[in-house]
C-alpha atoms as a PDB file:
ATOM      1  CA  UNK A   1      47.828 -35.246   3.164  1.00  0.00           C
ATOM      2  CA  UNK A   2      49.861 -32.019   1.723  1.00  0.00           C
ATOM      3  CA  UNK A   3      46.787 -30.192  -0.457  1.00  0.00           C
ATOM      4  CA  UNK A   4      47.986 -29.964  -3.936  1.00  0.00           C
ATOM      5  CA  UNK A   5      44.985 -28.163  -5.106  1.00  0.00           C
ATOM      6  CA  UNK A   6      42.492 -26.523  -2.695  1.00  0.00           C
ATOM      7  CA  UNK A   7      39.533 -28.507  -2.649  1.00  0.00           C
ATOM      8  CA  UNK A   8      36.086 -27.226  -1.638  1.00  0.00           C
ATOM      9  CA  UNK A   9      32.414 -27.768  -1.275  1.00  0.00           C
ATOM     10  CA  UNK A  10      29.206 -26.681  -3.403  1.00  0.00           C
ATOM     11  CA  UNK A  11      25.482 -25.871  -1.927  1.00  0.00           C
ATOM     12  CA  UNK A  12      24.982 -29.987  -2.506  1.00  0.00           C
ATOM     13  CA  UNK A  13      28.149 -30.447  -0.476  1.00  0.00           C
ATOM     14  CA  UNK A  14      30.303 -32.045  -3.621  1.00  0.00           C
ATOM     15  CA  UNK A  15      33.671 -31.600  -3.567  1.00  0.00           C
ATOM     16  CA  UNK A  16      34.883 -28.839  -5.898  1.00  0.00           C
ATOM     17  CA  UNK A  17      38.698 -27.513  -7.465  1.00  0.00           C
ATOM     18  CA  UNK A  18      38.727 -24.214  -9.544  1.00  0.00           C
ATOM     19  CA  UNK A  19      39.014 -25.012 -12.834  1.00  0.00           C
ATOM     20  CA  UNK A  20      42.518 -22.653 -13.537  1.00  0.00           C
ATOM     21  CA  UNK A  21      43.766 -23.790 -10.252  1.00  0.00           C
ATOM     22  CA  UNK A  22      43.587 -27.461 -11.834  1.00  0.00           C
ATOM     23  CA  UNK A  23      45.329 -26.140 -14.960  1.00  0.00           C
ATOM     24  CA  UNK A  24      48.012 -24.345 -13.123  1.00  0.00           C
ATOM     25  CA  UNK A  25      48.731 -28.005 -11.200  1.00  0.00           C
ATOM     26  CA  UNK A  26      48.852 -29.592 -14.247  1.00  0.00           C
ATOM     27  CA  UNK A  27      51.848 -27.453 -15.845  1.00  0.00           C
ATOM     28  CA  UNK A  28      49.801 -26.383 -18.777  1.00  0.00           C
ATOM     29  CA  UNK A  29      51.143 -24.265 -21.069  1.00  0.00           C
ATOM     30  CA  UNK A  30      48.096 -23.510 -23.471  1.00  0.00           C
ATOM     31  CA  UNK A  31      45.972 -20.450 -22.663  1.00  0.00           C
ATOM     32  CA  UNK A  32      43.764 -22.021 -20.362  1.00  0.00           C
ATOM     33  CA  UNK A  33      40.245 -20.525 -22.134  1.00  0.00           C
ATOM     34  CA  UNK A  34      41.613 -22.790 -24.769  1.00  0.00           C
ATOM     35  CA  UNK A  35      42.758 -25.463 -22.743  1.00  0.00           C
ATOM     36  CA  UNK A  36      39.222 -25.550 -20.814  1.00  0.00           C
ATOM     37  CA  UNK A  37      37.576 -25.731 -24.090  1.00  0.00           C
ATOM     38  CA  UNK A  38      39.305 -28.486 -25.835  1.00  0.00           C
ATOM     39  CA  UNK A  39      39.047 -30.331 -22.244  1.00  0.00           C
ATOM     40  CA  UNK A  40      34.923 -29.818 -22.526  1.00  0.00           C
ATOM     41  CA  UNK A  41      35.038 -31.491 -26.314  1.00  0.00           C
ATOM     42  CA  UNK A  42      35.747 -34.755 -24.135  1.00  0.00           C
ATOM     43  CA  UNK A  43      31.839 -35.220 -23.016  1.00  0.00           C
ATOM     44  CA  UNK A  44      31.578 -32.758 -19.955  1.00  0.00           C
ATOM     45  CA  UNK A  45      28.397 -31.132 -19.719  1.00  0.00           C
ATOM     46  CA  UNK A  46      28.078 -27.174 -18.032  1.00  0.00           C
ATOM     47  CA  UNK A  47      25.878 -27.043 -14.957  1.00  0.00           C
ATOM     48  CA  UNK A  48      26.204 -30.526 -14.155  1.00  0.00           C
ATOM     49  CA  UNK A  49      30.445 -31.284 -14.774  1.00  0.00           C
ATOM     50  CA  UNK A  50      31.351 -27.954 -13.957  1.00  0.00           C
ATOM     51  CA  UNK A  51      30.185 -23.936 -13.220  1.00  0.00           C
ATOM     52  CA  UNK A  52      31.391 -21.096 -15.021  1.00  0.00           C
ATOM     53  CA  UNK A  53      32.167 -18.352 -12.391  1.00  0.00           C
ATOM     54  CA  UNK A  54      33.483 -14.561 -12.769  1.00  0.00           C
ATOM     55  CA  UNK A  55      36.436 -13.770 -10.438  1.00  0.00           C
ATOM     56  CA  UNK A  56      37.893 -10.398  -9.541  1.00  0.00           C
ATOM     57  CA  UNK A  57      41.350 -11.207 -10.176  1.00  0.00           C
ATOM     58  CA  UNK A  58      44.691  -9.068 -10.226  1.00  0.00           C
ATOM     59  CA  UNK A  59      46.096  -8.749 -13.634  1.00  0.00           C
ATOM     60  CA  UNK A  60      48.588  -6.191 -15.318  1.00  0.00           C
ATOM     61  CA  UNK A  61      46.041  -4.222 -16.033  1.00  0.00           C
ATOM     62  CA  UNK A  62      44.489  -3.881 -12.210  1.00  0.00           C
ATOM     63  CA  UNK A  63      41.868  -5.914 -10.826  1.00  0.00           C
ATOM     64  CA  UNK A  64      39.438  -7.268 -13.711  1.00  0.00           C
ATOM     65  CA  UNK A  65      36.992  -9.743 -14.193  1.00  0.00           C
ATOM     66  CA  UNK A  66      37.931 -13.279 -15.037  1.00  0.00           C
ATOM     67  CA  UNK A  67      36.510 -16.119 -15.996  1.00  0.00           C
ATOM     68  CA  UNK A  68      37.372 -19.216 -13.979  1.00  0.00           C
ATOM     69  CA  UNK A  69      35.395 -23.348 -13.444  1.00  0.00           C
ATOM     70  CA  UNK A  70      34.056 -24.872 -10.638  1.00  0.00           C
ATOM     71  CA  UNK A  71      34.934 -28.380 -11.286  1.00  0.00           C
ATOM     72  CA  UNK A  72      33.572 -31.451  -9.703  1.00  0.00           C
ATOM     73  CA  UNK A  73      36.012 -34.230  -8.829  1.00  0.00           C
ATOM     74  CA  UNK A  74      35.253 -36.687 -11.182  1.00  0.00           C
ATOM     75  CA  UNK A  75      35.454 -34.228 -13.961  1.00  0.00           C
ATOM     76  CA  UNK A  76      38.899 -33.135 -12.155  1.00  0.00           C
ATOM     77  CA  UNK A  77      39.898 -36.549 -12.312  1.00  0.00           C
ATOM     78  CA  UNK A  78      39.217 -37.411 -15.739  1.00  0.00           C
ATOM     79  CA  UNK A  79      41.185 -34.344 -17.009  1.00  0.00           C
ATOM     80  CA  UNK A  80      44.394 -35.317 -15.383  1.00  0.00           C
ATOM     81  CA  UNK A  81      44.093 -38.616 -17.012  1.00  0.00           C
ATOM     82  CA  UNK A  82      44.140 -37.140 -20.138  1.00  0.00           C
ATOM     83  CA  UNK A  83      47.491 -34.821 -19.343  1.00  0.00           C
ATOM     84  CA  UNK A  84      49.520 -38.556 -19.316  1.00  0.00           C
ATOM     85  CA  UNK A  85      52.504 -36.926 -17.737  1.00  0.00           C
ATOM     86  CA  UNK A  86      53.988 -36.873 -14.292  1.00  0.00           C
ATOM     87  CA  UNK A  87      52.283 -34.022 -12.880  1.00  0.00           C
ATOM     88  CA  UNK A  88      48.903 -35.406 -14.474  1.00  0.00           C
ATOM     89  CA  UNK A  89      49.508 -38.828 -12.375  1.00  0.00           C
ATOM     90  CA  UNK A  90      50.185 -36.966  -9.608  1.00  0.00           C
ATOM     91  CA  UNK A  91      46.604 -34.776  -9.663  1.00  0.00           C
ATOM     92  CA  UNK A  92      44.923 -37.821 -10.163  1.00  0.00           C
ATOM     93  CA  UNK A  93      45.707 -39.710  -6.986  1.00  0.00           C
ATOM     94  CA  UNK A  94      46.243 -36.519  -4.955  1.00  0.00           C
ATOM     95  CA  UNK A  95      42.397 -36.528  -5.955  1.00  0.00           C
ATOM     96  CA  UNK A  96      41.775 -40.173  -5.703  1.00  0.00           C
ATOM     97  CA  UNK A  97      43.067 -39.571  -1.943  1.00  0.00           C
ATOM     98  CA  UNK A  98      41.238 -36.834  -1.731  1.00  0.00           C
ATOM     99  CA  UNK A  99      37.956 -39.169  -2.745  1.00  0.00           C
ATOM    100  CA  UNK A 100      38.596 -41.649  -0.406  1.00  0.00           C
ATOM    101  CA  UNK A 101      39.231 -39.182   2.870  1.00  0.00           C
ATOM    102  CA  UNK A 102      35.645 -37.820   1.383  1.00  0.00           C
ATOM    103  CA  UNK A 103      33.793 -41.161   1.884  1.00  0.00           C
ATOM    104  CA  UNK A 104      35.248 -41.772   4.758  1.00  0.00           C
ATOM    105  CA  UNK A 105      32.654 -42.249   7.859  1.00  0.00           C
ATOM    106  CA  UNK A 106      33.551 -39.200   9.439  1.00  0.00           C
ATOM    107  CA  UNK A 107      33.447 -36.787   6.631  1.00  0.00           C
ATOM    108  CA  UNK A 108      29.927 -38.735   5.720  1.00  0.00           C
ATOM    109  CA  UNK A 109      28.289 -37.895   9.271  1.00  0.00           C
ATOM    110  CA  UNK A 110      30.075 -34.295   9.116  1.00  0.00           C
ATOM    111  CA  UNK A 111      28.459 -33.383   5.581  1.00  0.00           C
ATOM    112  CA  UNK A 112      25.172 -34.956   7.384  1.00  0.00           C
ATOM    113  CA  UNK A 113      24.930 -32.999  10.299  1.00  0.00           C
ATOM    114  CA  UNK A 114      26.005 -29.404   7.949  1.00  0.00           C
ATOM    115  CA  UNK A 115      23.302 -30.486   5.652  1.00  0.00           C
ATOM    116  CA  UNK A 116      20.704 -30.817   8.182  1.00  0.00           C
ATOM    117  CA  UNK A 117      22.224 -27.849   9.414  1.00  0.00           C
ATOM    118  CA  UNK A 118      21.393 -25.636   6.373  1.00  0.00           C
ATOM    119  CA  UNK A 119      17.982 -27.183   6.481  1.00  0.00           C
ATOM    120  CA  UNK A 120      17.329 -26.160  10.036  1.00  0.00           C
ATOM    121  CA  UNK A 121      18.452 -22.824   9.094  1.00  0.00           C
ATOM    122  CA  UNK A 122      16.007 -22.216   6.217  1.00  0.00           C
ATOM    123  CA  UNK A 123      13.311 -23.632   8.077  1.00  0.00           C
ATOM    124  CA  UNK A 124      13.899 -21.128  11.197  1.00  0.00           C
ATOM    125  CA  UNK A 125      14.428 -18.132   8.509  1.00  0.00           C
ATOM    126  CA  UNK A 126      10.933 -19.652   7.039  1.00  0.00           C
ATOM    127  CA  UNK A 127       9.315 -19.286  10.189  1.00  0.00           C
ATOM    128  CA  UNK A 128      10.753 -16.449  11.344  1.00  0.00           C
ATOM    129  CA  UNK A 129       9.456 -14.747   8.331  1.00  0.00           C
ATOM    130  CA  UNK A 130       6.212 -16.432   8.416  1.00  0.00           C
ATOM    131  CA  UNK A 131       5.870 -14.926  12.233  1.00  0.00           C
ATOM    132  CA  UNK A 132       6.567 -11.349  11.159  1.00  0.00           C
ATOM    133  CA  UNK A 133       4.052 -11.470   8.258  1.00  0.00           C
ATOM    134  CA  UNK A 134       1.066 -13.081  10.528  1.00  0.00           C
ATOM    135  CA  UNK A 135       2.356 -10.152  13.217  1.00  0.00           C
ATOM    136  CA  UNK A 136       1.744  -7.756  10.760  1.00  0.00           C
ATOM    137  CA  UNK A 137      -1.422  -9.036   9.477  1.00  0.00           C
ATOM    138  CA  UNK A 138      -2.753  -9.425  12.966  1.00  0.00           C
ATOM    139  CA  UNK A 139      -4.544  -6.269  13.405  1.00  0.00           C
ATOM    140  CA  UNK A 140      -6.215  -6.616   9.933  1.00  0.00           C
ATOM    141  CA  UNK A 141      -7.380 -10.233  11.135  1.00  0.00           C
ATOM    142  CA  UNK A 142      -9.070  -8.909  14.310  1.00  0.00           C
ATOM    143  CA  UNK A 143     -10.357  -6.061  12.500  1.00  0.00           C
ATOM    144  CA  UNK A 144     -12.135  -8.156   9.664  1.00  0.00           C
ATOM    145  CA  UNK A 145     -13.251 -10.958  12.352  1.00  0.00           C
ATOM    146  CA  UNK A 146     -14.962  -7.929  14.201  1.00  0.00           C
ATOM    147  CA  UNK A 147     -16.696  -6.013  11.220  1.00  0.00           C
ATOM    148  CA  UNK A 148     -18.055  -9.552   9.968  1.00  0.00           C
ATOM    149  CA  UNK A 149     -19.905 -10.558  13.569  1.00  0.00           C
ATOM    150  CA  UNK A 150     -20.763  -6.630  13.195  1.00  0.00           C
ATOM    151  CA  UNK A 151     -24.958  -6.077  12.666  1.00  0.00           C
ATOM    152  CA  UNK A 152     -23.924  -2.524  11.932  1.00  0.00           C
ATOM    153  CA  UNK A 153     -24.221  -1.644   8.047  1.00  0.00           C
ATOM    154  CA  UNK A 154     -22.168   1.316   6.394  1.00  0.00           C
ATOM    155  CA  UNK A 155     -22.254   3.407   3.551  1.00  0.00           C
ATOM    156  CA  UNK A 156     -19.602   2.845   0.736  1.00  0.00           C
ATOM    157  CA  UNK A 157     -17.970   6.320   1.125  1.00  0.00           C
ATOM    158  CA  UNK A 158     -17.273   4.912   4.907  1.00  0.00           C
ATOM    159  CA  UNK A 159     -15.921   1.732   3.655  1.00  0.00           C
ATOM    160  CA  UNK A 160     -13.799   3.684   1.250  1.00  0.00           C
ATOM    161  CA  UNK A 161     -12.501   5.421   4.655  1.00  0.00           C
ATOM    162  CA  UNK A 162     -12.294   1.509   6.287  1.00  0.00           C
ATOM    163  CA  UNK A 163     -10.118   0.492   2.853  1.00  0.00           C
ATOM    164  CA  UNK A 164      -8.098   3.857   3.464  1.00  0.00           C
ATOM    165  CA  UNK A 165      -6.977   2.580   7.015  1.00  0.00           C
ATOM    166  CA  UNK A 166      -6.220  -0.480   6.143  1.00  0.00           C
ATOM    167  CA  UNK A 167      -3.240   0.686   3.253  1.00  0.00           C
ATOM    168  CA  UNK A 168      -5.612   1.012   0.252  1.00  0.00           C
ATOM    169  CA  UNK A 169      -5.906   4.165  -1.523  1.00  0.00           C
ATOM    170  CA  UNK A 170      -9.119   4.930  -2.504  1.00  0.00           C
ATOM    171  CA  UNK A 171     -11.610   7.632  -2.302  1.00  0.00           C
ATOM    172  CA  UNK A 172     -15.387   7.282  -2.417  1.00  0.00           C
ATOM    173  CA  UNK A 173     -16.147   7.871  -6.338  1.00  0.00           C
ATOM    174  CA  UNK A 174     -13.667   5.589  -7.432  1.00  0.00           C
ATOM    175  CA  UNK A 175     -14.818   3.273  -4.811  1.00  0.00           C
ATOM    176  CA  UNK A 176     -18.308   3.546  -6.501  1.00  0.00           C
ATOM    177  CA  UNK A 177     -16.854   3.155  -9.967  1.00  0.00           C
ATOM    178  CA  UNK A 178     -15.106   0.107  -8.967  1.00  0.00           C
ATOM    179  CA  UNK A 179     -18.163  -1.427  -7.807  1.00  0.00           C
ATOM    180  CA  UNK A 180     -20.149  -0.711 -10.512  1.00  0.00           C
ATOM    181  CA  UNK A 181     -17.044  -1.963 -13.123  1.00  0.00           C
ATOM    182  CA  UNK A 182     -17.040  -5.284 -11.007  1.00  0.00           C
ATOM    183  CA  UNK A 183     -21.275  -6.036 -10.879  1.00  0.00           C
ATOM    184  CA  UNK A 184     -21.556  -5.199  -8.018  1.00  0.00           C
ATOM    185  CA  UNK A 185     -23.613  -2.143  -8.172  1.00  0.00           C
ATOM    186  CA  UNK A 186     -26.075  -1.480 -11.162  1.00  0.00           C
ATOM    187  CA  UNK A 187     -23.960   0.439 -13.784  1.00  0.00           C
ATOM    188  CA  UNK A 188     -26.834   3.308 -15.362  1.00  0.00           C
ATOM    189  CA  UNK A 189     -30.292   3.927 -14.919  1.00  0.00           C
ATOM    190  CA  UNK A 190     -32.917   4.973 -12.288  1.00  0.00           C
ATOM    191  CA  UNK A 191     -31.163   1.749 -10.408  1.00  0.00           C
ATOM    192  CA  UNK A 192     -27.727   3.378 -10.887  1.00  0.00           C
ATOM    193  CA  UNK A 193     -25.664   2.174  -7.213  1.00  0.00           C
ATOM    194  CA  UNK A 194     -28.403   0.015  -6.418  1.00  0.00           C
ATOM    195  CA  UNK A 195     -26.438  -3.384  -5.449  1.00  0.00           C
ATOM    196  CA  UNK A 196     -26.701  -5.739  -8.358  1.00  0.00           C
ATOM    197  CA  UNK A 197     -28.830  -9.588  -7.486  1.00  0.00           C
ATOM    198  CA  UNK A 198     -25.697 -11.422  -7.056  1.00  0.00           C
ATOM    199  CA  UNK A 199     -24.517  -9.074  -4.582  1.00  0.00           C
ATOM    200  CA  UNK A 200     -27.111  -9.212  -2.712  1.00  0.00           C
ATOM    201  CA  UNK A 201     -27.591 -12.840  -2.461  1.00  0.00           C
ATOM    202  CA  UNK A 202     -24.066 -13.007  -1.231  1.00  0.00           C
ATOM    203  CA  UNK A 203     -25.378 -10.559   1.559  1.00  0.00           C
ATOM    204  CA  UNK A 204     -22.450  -8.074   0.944  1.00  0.00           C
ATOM    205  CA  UNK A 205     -24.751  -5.319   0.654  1.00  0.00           C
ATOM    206  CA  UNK A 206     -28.536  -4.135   2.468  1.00  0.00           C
ATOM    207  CA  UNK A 207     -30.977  -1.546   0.736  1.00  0.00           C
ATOM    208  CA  UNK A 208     -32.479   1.102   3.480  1.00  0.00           C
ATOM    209  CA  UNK A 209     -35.492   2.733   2.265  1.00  0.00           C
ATOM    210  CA  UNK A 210     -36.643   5.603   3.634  1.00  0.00           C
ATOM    211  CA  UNK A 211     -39.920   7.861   2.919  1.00  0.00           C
ATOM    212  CA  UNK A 212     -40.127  11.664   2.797  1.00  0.00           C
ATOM    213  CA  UNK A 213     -42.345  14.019   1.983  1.00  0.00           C
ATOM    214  CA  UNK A 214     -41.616  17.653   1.000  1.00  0.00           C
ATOM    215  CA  UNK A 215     -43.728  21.031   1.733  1.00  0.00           C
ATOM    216  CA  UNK A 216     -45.862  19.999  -1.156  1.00  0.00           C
ATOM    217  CA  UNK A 217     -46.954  16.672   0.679  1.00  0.00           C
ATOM    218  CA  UNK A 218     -45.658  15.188  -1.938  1.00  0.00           C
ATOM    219  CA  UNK A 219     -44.097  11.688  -0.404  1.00  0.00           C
ATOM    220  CA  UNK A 220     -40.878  10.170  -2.278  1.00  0.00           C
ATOM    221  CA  UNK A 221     -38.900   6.973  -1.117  1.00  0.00           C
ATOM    222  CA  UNK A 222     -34.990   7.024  -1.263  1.00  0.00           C
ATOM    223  CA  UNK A 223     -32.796   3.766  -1.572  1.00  0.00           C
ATOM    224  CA  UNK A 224     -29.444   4.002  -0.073  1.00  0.00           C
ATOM    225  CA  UNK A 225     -26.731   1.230  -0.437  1.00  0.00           C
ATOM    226  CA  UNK A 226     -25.016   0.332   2.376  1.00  0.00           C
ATOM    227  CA  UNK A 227     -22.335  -2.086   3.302  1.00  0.00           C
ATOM    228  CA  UNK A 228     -22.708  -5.194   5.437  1.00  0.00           C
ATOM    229  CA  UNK A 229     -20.774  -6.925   7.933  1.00  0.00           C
ATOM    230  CA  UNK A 230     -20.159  -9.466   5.961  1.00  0.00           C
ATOM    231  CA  UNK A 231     -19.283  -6.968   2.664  1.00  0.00           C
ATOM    232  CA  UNK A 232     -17.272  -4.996   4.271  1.00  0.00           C
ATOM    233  CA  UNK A 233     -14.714  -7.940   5.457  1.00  0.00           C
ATOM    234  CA  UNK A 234     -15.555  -8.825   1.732  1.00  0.00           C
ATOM    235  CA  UNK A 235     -14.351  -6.018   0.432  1.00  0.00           C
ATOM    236  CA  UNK A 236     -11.186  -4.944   2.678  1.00  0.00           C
ATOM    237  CA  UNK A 237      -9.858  -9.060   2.143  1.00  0.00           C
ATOM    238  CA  UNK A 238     -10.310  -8.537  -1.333  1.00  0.00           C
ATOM    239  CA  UNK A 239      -8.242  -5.337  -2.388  1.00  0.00           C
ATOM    240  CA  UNK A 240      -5.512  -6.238   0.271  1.00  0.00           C
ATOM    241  CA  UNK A 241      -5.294  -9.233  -1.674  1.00  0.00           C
ATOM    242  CA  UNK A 242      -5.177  -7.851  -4.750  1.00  0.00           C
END
């Protein structure tokens, strides 16, 4: 079959003409912006009939931008119809041809296979991305699955350090500030930094006491907060999620 006008194939695998191709077939003499627009007035709906698309094109002026249709067949076929001259009967079964040689078995199992095809080939750039990011996140997972099992407690300005490694920016005072804006240090008072109940009872944080007494013999205790095992996976999970 001699190709009257080049026919082609969208992402769904439709059969599509080019909208000023079509008009050039059809011996139109009207501008074809104003041809394509009267044509739409007959029912066709954009996005689902046709596609507007901007080609670079050679005009008089040099290469420019113009405005051209991605037309499905049935759309196609309907407008040469409408022409009701001889090169409008001739469109319309160079297309109806064209229709049939689409559903024929062959073509059928060929648009199958690319389909499947195209599927196979998202799926494998899925995966392929999916492998780098788990790669990537791999020393971060066997960090945080050895600081939970960890019995060892730290003190925030170390997990500030811990968050620092691991691609967060963050220094110790804001680190303290950020704890205290989220409840999960006391804000103000004589329990200023002192973890919060809440915190506590989700074991992210341990109080060590200690007792010392100065030259005076005068004894004092001192409460420092310090990070669990547990808190600091917590923690590290929780800004690189953020």
């Amino acid at each position: 079959m001699n190709e009257l006008i080049k026919i082609e194939l969208n992402e769904n695998q439709e059969p599509i003409v080019g909208g000023r191709e079509l008009h050039a077939a059809l011996g139109i003499e009207t501008d074809y912006r104003h041809w394509f627009t009267r044509m739409c007035e007959y029912g066709f709906t954009e996005n689902q009939d046709y596609v507007r698309v901007v080609q670079k094109c050679p005009t008089p002026g040099g290469m420019q931008d113009v405005v051209n249709h991605a037309i499905k067949l049935d759309m196609a076929k309907e407008i040469a119809m409408i022409q009701r001259n001889d090169a409008g009967k001739n469109v319309r079964q160079y297309f109806i041809q064209v229709e049939k040689d689409f559903n024929s078995p062959e073509k059928i199992m060929a648009r199958a296979l690319k389909i499947a095809e195209n599927k196979i080939n998202l799926l494998t750039v899925d995966m392929k991305e999916l492998e780098d990011k788990l790669e990537e996140q791999k020393p971060k997972v066997l960090f945080a699955n050895a600081v939970e099992t960890s019995n060892t407690s730290i003190l925030v300005g170390d997990l500030a350090k811990l968050l620092r490694q691991n691609g967060i920016e963050i220094g110790q005072n804001r680190l303290f500030e950020w704890l205290r804006n989220n409840n999960f240090l006391i804000k103000k008072g004589e329990r200023k930094n002192i973890p919060t109940q809440i915190a506590m009872d989700m074991g992210l944080f341990e109080i060590k006491e200690r007792t010392i007494s100065d030259a005076n013999g005068v004894t004092r205790i001192t409460k420092t907060t310090k990070v669990t095992g547990k808190g600091q996976t917590y923690f590290i999970n929780k800004f690189l999620n953020t």
